[in-house]
N, C-alpha and C. Protein backbone atom coordinates (compact mmCIF):
# COMPACT_ATOMS: atom_id res chain seq x y z
N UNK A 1 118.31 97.05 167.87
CA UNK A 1 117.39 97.46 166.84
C UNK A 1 115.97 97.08 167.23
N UNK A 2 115.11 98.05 166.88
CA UNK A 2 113.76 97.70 167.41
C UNK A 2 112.82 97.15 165.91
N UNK A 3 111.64 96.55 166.50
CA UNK A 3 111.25 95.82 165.13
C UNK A 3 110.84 96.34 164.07
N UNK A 4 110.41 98.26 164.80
CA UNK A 4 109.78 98.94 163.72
C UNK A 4 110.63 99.35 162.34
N UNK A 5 112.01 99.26 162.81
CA UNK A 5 112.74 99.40 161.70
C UNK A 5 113.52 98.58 160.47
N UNK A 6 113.13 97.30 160.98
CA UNK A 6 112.57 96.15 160.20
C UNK A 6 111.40 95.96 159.28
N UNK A 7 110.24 96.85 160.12
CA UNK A 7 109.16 96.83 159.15
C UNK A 7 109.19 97.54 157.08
N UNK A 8 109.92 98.78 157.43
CA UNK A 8 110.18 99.16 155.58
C UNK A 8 110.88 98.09 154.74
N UNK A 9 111.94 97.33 155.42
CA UNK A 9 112.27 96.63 154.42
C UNK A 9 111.82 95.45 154.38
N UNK A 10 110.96 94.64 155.24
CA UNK A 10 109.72 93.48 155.08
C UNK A 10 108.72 94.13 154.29
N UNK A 11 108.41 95.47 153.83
CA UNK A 11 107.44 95.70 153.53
C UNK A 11 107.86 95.94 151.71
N UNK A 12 109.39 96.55 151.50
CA UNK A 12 109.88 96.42 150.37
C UNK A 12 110.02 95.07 149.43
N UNK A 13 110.74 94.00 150.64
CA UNK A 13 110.45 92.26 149.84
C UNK A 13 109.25 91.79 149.49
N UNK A 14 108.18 92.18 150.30
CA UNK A 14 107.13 91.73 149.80
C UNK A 14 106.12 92.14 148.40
N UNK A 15 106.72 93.86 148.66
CA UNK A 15 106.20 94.51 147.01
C UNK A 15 107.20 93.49 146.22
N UNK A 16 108.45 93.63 146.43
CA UNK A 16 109.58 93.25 145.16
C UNK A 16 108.81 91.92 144.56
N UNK A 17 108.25 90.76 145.83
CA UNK A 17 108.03 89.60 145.73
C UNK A 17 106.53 89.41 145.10
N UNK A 18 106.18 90.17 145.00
CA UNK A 18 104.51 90.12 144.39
C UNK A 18 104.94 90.92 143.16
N UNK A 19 105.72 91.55 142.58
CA UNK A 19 105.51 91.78 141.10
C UNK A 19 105.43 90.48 140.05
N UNK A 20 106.51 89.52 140.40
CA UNK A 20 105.95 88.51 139.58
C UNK A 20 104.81 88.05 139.53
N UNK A 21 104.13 88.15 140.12
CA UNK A 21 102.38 87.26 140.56
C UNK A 21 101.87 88.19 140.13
N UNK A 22 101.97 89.69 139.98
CA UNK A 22 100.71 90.52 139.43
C UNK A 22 101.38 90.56 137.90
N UNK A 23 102.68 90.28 137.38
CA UNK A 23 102.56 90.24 136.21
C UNK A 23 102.42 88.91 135.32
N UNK A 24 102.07 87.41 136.35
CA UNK A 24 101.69 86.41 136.20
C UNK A 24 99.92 86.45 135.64
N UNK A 25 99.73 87.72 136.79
CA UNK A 25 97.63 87.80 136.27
C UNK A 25 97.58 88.10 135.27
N UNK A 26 98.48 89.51 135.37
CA UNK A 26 98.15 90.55 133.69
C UNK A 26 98.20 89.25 132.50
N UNK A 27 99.56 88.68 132.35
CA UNK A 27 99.16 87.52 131.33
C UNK A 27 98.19 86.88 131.30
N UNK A 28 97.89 86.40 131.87
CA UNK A 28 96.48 85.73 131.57
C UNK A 28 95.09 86.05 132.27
N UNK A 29 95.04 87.31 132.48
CA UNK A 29 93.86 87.95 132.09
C UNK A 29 92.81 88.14 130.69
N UNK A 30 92.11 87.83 130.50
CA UNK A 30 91.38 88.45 129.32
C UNK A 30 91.30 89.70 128.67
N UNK A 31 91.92 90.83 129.61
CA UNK A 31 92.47 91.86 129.12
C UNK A 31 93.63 92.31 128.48
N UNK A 32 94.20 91.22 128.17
CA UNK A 32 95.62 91.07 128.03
C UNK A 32 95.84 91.53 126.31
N UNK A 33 95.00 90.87 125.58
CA UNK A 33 94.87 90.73 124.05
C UNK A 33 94.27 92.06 123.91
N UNK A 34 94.04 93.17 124.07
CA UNK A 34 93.16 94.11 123.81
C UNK A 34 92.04 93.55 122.68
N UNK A 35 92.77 94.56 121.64
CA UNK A 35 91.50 94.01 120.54
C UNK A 35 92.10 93.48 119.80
N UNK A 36 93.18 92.75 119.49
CA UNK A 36 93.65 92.05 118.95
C UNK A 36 92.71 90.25 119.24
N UNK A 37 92.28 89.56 118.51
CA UNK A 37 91.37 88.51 118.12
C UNK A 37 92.75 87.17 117.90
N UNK A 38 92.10 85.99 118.70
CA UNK A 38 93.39 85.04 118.24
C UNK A 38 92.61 84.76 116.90
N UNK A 39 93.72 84.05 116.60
CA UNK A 39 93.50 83.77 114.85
C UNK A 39 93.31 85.00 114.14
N UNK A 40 94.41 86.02 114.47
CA UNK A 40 94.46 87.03 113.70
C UNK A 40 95.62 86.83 113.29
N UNK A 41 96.52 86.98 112.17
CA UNK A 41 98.05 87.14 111.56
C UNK A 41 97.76 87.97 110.39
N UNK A 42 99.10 88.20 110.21
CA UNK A 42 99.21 89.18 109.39
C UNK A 42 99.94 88.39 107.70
N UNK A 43 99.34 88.33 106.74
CA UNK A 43 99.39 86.96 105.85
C UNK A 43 100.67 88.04 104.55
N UNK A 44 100.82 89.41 104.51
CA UNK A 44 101.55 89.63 103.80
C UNK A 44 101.10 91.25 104.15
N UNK A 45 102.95 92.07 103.96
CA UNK A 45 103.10 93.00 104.01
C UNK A 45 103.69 93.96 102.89
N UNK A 46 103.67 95.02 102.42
CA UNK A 46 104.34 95.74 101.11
C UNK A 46 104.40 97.26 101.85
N UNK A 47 105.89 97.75 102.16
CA UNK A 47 106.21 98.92 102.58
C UNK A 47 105.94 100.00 101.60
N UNK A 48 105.63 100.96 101.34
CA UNK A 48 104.96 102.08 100.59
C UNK A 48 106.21 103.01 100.81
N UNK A 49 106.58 103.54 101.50
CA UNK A 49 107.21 104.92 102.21
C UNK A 49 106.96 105.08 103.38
N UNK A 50 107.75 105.93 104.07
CA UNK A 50 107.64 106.52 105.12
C UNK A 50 106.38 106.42 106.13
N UNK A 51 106.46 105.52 106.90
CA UNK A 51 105.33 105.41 107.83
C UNK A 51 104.00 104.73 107.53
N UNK A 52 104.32 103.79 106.08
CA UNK A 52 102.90 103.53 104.79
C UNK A 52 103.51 102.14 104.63
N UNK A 53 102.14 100.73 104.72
CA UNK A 53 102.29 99.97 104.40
C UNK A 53 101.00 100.00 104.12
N UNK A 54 100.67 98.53 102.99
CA UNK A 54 99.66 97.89 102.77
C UNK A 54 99.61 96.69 103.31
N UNK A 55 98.77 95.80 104.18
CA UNK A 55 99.13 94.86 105.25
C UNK A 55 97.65 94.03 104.75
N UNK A 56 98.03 92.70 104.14
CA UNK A 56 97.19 91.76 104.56
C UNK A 56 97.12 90.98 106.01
N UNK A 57 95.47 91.14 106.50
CA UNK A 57 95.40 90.69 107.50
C UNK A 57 94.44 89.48 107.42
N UNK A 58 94.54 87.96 108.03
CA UNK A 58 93.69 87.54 108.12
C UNK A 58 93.03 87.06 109.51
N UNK A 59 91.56 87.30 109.44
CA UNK A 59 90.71 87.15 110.55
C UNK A 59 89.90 85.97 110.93
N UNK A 60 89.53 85.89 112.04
CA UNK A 60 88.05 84.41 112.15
C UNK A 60 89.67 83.08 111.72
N UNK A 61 88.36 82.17 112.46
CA UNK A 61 89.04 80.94 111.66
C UNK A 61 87.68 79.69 111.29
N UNK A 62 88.34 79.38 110.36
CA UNK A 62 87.08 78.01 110.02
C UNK A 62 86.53 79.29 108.61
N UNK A 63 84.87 78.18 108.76
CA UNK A 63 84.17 79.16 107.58
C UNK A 63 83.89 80.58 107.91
N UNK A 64 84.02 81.44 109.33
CA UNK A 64 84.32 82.93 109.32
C UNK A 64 85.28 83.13 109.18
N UNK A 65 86.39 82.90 108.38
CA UNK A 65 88.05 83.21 108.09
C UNK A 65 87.76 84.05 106.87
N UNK A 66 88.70 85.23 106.94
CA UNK A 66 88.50 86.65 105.87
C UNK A 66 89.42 87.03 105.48
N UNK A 67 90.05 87.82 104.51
CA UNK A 67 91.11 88.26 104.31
C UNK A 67 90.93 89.89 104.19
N UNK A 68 91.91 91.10 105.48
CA UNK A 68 91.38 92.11 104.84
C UNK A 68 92.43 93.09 104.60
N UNK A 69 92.81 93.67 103.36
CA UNK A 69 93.78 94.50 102.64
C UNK A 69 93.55 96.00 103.34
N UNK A 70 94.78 96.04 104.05
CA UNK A 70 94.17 97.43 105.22
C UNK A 70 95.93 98.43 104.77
N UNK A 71 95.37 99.47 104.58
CA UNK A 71 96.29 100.78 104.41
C UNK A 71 96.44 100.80 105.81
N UNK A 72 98.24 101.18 105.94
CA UNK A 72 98.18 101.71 107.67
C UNK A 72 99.61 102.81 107.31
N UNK A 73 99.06 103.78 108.28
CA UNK A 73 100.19 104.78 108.38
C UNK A 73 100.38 105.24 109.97
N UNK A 74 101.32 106.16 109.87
CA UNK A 74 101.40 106.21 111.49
C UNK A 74 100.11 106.76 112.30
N UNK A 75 99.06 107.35 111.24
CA UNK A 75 98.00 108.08 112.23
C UNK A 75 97.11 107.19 112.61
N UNK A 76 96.54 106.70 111.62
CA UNK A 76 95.46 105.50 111.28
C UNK A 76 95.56 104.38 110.29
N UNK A 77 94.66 103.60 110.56
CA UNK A 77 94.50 102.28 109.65
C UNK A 77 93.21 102.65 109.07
N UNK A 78 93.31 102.21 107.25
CA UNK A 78 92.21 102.23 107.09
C UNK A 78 91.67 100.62 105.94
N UNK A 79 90.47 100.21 106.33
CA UNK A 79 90.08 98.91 105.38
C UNK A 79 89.88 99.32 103.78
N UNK A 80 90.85 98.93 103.10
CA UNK A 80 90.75 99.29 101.62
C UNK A 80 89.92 98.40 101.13
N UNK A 81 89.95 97.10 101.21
CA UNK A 81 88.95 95.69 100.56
C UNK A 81 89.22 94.40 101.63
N UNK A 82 87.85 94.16 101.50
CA UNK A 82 87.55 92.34 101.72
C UNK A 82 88.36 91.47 100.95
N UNK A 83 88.99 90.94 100.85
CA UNK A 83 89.24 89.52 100.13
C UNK A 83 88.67 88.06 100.75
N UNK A 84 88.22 87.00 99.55
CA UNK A 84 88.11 85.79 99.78
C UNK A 84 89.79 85.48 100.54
N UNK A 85 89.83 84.67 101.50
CA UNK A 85 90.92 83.88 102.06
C UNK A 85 91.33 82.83 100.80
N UNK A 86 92.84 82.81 101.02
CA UNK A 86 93.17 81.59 99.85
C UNK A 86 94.42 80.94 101.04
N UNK A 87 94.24 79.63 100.71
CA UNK A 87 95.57 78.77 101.24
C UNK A 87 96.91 79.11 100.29
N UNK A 88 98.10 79.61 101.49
CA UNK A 88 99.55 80.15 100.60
C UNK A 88 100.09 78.76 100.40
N UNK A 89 100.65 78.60 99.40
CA UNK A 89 101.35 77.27 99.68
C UNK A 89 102.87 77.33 100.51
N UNK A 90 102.75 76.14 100.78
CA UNK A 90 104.17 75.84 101.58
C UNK A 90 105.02 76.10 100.72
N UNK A 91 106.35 76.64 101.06
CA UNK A 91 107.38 76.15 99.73
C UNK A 91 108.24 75.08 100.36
N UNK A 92 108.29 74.22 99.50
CA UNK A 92 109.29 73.11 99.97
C UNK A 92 111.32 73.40 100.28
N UNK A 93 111.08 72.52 101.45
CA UNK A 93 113.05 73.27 101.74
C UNK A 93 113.71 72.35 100.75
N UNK A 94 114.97 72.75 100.50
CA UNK A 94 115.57 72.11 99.57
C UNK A 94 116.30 71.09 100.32
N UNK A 95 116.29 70.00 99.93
CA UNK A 95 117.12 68.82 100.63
C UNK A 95 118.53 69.64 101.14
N UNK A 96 119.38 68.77 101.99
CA UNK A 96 120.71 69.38 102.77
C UNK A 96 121.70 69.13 101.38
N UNK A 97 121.46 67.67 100.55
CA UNK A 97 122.57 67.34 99.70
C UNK A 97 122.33 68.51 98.50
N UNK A 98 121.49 69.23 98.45
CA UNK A 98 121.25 70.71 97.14
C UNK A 98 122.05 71.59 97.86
N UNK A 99 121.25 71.93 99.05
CA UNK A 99 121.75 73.10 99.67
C UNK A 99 123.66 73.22 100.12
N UNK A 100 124.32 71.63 99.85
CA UNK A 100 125.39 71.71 100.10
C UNK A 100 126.40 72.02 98.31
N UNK A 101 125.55 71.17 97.60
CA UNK A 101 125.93 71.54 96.19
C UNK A 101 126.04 72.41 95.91
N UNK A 102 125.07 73.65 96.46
CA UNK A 102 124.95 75.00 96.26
C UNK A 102 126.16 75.64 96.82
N UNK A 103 126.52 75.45 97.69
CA UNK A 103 127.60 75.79 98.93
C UNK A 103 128.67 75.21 98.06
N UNK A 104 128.81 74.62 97.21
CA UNK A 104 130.04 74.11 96.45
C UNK A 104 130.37 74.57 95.11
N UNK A 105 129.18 75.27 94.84
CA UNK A 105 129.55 76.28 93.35
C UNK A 105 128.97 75.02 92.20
N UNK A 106 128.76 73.82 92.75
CA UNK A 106 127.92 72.77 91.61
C UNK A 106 126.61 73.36 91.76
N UNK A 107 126.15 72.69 90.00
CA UNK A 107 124.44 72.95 89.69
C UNK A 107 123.71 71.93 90.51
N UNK A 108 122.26 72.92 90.39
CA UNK A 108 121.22 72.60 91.57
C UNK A 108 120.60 71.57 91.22
């Protein structure tokens, strides 16, 4: 065998072997997030129909933190209102000895 026919498949391991590393950049590139903003989440959703939600989003963090009530359907999104941001409260878990009472048909 001569070396040239060695060369396609040294040349195949090495693509195979560099996809991880170029999809190592893409992650942490700055292009990665498009326009998506960290400290963006989505704080509450309500399905409408077919392809229709109303989606609280909240934006910024600190004193630029916003809340914004956005219509979305499959074509477009659109900003219905600003809201002031409010803290949701936690709900507390129920101890294991409730949650087993519960599991036993005894009151909570």
């Amino acid at each position: 065998m001569t070396s040239s026919s060695w060369l396609p498949a040294l040349w195949f391991l090495a693509i195979v072997a560099l996809i991880p590393l170029v999809l190592w950049l893409l992650k942490r590139s700055p292009l990665q997030g498009g326009l998506v903003q960290r400290g963006t989440k989505v704080v509450g959703s309500t399905y409408l129909g077919p392809g229709q939600r109303l989606l609280t989003v909240e934006v910024g963090e600190g004193e630029t933190r916003r809340w914004l009530l956005l219509g979305a359907t499959a074509q477009q999104i659109n900003l219905l209102t600003e809201l002031p941001p409010q803290d949701l409260p936690t709900p507390a878990a129920p101890s294991f000895a409730k949650l087993l009472q519960r599991a036993r048909g005894g009151s909570a």
